[in-house]
N, C-alpha and C. Protein backbone atom coordinates (compact mmCIF):
# COMPACT_ATOMS: atom_id res chain seq x y z
N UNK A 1 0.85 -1.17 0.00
CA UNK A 1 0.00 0.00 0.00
C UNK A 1 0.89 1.22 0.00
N UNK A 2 0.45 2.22 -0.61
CA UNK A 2 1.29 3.35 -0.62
C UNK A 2 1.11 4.47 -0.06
N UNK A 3 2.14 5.22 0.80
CA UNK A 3 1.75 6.22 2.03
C UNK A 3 0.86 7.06 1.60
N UNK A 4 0.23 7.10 0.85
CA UNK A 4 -0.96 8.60 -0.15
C UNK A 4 -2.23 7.49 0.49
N UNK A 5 -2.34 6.58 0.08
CA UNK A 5 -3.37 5.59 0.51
C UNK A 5 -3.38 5.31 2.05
N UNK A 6 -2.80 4.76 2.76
CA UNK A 6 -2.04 5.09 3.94
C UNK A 6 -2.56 5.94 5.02
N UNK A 7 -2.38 7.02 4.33
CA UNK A 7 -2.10 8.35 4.91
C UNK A 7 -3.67 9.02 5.10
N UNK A 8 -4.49 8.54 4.13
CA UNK A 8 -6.08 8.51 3.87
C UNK A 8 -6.85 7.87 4.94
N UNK A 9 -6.35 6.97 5.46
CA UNK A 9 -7.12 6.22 6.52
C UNK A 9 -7.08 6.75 8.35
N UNK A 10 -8.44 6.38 8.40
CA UNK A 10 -8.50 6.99 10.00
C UNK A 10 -8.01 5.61 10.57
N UNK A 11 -6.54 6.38 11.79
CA UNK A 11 -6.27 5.07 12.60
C UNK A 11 -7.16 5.26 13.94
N UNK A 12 -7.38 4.15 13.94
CA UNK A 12 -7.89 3.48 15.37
C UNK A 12 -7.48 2.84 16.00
N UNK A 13 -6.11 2.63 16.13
CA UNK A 13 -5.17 1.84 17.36
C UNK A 13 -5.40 2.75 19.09
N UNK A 14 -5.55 3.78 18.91
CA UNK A 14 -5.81 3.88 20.70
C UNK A 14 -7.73 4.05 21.00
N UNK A 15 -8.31 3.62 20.30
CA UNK A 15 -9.78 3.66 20.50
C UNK A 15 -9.39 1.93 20.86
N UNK A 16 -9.04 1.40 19.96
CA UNK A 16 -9.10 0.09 19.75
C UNK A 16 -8.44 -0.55 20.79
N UNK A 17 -7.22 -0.09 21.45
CA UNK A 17 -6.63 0.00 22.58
C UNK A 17 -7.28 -0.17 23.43
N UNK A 18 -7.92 1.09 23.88
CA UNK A 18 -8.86 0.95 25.05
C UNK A 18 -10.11 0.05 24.94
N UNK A 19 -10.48 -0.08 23.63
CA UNK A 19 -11.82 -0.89 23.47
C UNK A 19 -11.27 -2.93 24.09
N UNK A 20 -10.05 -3.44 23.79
CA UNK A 20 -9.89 -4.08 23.87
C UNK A 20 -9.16 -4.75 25.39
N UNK A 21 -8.44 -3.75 25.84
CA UNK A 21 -7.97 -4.30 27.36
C UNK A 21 -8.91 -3.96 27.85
N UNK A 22 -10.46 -2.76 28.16
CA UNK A 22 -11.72 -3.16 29.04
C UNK A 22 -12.35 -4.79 28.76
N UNK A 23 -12.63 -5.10 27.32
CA UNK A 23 -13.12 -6.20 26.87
C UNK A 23 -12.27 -7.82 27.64
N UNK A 24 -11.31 -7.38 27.89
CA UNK A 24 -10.26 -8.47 28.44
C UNK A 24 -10.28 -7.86 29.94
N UNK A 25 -10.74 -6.74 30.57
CA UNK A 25 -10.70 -6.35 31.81
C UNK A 25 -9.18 -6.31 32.61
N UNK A 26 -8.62 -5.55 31.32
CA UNK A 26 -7.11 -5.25 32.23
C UNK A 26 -7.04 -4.14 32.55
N UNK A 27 -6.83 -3.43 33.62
CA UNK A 27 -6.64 -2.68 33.75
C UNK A 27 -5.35 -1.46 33.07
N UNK A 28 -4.94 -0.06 32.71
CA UNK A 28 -4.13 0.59 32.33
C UNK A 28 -2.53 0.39 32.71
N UNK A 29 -2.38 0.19 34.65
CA UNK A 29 -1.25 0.01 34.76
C UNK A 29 -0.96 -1.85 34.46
N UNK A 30 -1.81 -2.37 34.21
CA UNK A 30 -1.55 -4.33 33.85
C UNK A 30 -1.34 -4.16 33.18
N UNK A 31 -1.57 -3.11 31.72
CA UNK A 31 -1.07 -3.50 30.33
C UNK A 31 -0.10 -2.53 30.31
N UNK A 32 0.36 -1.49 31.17
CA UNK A 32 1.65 -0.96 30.95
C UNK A 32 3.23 -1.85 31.20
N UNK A 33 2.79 -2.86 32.08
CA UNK A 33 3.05 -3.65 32.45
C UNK A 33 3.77 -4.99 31.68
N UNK A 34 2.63 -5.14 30.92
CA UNK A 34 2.36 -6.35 30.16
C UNK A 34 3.59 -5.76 28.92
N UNK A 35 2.84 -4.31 28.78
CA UNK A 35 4.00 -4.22 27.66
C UNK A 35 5.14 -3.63 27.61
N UNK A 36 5.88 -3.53 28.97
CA UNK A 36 6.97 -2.98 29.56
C UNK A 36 7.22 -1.40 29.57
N UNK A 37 5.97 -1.31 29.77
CA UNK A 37 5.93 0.68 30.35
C UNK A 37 6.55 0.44 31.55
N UNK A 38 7.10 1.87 31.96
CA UNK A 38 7.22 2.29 33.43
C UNK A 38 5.75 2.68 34.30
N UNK A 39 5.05 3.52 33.44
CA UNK A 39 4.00 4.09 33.98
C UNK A 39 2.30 3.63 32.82
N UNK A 40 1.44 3.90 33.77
CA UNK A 40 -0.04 3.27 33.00
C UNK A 40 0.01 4.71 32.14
N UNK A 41 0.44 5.85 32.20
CA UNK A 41 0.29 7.55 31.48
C UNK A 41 0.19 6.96 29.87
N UNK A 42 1.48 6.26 29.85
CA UNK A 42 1.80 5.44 28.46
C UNK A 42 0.76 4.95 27.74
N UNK A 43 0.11 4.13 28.50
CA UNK A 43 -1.02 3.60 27.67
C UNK A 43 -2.18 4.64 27.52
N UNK A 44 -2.58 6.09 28.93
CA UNK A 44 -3.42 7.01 28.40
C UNK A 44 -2.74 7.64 27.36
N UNK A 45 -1.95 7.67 27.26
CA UNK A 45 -1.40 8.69 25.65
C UNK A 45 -1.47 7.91 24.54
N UNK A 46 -1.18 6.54 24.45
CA UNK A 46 -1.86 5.62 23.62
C UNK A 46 -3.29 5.55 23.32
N UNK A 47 -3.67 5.69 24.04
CA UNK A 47 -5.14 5.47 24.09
C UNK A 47 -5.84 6.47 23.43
N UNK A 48 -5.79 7.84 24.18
CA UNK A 48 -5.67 9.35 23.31
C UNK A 48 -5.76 8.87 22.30
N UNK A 49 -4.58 8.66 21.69
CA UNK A 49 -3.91 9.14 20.50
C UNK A 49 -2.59 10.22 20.89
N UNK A 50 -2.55 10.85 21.95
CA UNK A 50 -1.64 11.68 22.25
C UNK A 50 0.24 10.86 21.52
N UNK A 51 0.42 9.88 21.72
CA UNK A 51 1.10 9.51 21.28
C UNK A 51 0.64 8.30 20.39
N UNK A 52 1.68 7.76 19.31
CA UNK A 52 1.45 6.72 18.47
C UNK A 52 2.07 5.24 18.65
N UNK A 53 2.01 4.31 18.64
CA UNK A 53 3.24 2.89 19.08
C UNK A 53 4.03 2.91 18.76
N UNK A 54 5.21 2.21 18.57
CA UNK A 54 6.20 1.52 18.05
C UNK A 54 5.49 0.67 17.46
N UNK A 55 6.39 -0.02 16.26
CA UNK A 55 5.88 -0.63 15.93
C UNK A 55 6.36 -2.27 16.30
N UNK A 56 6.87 -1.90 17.54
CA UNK A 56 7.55 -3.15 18.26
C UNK A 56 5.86 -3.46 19.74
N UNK A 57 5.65 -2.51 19.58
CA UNK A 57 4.70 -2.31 20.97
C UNK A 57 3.18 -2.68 19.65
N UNK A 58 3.32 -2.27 18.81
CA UNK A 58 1.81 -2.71 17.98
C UNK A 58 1.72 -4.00 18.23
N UNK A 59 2.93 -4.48 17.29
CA UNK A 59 3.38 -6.03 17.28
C UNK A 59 2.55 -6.64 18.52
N UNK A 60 3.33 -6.16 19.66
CA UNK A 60 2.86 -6.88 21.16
C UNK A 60 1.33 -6.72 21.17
N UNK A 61 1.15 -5.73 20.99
CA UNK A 61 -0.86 -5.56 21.66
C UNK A 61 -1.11 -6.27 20.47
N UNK A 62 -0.92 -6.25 19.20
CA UNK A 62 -1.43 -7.67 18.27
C UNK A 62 -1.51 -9.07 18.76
N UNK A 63 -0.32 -9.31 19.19
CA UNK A 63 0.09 -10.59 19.72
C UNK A 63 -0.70 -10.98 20.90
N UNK A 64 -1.04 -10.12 21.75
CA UNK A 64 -1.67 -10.14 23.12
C UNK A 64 -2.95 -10.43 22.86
N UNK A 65 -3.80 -9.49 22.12
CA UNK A 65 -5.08 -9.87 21.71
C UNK A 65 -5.68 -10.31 20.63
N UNK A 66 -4.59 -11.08 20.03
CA UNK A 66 -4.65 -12.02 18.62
C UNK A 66 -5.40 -11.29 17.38
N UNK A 67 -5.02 -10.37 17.76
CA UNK A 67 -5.49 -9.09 16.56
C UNK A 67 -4.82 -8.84 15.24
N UNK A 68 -5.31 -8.92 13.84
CA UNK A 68 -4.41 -8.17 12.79
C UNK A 68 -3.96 -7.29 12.58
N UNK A 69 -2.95 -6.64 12.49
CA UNK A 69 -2.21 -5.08 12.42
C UNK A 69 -3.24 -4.62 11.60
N UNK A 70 -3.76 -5.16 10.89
CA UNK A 70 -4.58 -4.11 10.08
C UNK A 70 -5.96 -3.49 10.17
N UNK A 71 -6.76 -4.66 11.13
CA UNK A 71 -7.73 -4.67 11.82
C UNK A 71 -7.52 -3.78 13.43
N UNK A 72 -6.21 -3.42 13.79
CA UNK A 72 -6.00 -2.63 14.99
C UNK A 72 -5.93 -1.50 14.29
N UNK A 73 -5.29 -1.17 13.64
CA UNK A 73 -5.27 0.09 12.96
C UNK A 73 -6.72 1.01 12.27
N UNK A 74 -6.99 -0.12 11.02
CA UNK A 74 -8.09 0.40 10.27
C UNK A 74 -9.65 -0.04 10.56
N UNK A 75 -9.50 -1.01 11.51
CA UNK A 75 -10.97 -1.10 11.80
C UNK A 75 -11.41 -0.37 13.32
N UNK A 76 -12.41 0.30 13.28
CA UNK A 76 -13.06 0.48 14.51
C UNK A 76 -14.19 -0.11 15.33
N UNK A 77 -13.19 -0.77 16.11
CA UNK A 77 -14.12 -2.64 16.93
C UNK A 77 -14.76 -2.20 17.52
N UNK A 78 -14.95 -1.07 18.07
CA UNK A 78 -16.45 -1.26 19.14
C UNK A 78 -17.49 -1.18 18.36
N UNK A 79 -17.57 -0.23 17.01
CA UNK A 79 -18.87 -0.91 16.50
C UNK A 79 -19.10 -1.65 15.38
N UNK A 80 -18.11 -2.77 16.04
CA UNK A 80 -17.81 -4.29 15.06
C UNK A 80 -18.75 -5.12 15.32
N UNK A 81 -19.67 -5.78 14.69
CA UNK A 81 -20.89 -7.04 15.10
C UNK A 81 -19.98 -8.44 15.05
N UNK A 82 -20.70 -9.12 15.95
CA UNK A 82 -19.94 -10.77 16.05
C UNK A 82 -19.93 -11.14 13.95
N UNK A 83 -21.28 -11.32 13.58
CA UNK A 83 -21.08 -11.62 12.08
C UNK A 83 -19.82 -11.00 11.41
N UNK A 84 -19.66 -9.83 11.43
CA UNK A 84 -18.46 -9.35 10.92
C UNK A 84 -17.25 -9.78 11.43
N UNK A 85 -16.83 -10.11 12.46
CA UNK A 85 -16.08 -10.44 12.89
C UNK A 85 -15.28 -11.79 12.27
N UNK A 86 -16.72 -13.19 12.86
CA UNK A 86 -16.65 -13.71 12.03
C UNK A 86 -16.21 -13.76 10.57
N UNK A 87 -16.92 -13.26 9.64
CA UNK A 87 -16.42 -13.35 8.28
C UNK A 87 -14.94 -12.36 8.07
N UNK A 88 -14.29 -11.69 9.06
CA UNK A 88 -13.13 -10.71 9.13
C UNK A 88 -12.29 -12.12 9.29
N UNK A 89 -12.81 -13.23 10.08
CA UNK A 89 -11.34 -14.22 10.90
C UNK A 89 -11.09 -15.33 9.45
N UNK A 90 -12.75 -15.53 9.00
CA UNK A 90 -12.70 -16.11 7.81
C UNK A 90 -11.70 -15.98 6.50
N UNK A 91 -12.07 -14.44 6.20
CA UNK A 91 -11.26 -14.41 5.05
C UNK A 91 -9.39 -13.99 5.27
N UNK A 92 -8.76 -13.52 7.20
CA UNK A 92 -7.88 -13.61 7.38
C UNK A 92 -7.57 -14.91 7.48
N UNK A 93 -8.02 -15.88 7.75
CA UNK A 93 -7.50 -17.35 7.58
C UNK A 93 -7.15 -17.41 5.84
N UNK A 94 -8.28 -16.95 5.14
CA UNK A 94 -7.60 -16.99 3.75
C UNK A 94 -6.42 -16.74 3.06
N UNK A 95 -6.29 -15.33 3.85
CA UNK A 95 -5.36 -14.96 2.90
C UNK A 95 -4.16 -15.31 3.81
N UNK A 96 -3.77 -15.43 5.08
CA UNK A 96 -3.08 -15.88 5.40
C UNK A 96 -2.39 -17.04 4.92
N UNK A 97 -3.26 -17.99 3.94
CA UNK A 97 -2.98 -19.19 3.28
C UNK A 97 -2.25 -19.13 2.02
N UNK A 98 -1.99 -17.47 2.10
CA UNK A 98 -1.81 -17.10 0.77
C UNK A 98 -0.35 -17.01 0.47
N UNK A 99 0.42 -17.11 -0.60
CA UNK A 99 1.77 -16.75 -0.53
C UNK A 99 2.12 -15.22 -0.16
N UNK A 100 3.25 -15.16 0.27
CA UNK A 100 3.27 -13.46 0.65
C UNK A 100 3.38 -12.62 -0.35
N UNK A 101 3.60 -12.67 -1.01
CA UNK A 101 3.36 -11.85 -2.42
C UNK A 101 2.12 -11.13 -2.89
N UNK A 102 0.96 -12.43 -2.80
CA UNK A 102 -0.53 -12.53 -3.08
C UNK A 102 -0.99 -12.16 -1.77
N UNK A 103 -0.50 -11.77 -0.23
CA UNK A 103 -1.26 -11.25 0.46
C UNK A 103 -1.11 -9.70 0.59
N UNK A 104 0.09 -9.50 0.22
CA UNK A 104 -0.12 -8.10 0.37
C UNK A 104 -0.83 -7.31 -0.66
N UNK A 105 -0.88 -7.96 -1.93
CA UNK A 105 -2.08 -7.25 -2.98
C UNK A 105 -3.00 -7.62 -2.54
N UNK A 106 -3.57 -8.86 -1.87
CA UNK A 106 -5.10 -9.36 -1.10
C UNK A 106 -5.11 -7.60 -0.08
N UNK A 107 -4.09 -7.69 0.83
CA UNK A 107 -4.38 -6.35 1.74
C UNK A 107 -4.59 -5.46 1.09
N UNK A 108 -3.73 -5.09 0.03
CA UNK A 108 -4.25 -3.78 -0.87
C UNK A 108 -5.23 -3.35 -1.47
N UNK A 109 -5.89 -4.55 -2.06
CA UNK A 109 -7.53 -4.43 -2.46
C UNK A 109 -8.53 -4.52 -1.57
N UNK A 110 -8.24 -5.11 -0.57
CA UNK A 110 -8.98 -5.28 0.79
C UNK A 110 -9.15 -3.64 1.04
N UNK A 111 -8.32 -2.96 1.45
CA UNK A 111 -7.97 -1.50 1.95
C UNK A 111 -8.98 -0.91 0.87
N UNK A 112 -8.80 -0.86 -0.18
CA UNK A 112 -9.10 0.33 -1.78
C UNK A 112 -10.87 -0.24 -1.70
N UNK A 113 -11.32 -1.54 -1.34
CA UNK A 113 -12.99 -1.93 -1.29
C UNK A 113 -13.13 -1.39 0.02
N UNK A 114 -12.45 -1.20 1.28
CA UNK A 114 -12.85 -0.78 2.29
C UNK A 114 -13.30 1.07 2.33
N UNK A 115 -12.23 1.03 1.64
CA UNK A 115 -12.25 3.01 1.36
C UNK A 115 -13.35 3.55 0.55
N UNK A 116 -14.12 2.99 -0.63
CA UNK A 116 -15.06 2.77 -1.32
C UNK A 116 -16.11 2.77 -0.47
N UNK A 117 -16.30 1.58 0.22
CA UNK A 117 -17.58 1.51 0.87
C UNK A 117 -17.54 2.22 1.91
N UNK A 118 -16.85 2.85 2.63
CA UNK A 118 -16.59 3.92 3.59
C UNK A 118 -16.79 5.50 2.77
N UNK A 119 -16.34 5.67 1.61
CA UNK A 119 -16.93 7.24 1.15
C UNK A 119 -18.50 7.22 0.69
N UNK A 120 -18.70 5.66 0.35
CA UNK A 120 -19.66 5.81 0.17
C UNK A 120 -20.76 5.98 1.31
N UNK A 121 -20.74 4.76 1.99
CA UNK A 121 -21.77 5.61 3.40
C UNK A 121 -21.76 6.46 3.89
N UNK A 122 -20.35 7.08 4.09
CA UNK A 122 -20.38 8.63 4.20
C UNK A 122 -21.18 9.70 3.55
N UNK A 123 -21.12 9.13 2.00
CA UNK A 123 -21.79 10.10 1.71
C UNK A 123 -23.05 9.95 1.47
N UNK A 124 -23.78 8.82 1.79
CA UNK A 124 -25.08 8.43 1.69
C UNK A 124 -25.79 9.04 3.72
N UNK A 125 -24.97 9.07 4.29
CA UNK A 125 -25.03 9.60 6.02
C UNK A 125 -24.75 11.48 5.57
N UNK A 126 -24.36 11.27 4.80
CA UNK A 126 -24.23 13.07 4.98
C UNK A 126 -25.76 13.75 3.63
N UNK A 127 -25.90 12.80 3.17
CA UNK A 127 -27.17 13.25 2.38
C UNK A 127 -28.30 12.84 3.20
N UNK A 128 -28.11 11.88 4.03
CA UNK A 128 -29.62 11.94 5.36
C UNK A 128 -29.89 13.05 5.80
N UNK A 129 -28.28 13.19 6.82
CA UNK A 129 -28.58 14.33 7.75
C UNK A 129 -28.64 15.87 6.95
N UNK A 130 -28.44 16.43 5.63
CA UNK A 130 -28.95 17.34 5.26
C UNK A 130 -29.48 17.28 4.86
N UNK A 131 -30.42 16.19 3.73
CA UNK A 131 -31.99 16.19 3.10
C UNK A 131 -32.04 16.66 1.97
N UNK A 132 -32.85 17.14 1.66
CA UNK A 132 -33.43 18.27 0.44
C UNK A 132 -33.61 19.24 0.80
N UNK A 133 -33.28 20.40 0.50
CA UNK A 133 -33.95 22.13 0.22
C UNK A 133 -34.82 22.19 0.00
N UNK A 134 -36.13 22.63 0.72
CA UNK A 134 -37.29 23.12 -0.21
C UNK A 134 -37.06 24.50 -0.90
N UNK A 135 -37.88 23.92 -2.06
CA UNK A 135 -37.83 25.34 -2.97
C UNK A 135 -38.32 26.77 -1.88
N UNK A 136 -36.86 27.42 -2.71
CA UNK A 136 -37.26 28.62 -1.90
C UNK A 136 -37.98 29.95 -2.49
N UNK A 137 -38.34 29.76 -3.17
CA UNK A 137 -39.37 30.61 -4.51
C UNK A 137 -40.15 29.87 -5.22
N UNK A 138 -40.12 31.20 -6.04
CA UNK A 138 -41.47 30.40 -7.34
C UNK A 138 -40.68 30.48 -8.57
N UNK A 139 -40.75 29.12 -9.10
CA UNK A 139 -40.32 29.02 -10.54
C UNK A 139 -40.84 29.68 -11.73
């Protein structure tokens, strides 16, 4: 994927952060812990967004909550449904099966259909909430 594409996407690693050690009920200083902070601050600035990971510390909270880097990043799990989920573990079992070559274009088209159907509800949610104009005169 290329940083213009990249660079387009809303991250959700510290929503997702916090969405996921409540869901596992760890507390801030257990996972500062877990992932060799000094202090739980670390993980509120993570969490924020105030600061961003390493990508040695992504790795770990991947690893910890058997999460895809790409699904920590670009998806936003709290308002993820079990079905989706499901069919998310499905087709990562797929492509995981895949040679590495063929998964990272699998990720790349994955990303470019995700971005699609994301401008699009956007813009089908932004034509709700403003509607139609009624005519404001006479023709």
């Amino acid at each position: 994927m290329n940083k213009d594409k990249l660079a387009d996407k809303p991250i959700y690693f510290g929503s997702n952060l916090r969405f996921l050690r409540l869901k596992h009920e760890i507390s801030q200083p257990q996972l500062a812990e877990i992932l060799g902070y000094k202090s739980y601050i670390s993980i509120q600035h993570l969490e924020t967004g105030r600061n961003e990971p390493s990508v040695g510390i992504l790795k770990k909270v991947c690893d910890l909550f058997d999460v895809p880097t790409s699904m920590m990043l670009f998806v936003d799990m709290k308002n993820y449904t079990e079905e989706e989920e499901k069919l998310a573990d499905m087709i990562t079992e797929m492509i995981m099966g895949l040679p590495p070559a063929k998964r990272v274009l699998m990720y790349n088209t994955l990303a470019d259909i995700y971005k699609i159907f994301k401008e699009d509800n956007d813009a089908k949610s932004r034509e709700i909430k403003i509607g139609k104009i009624p005519n404001q005169g006479s023709e």
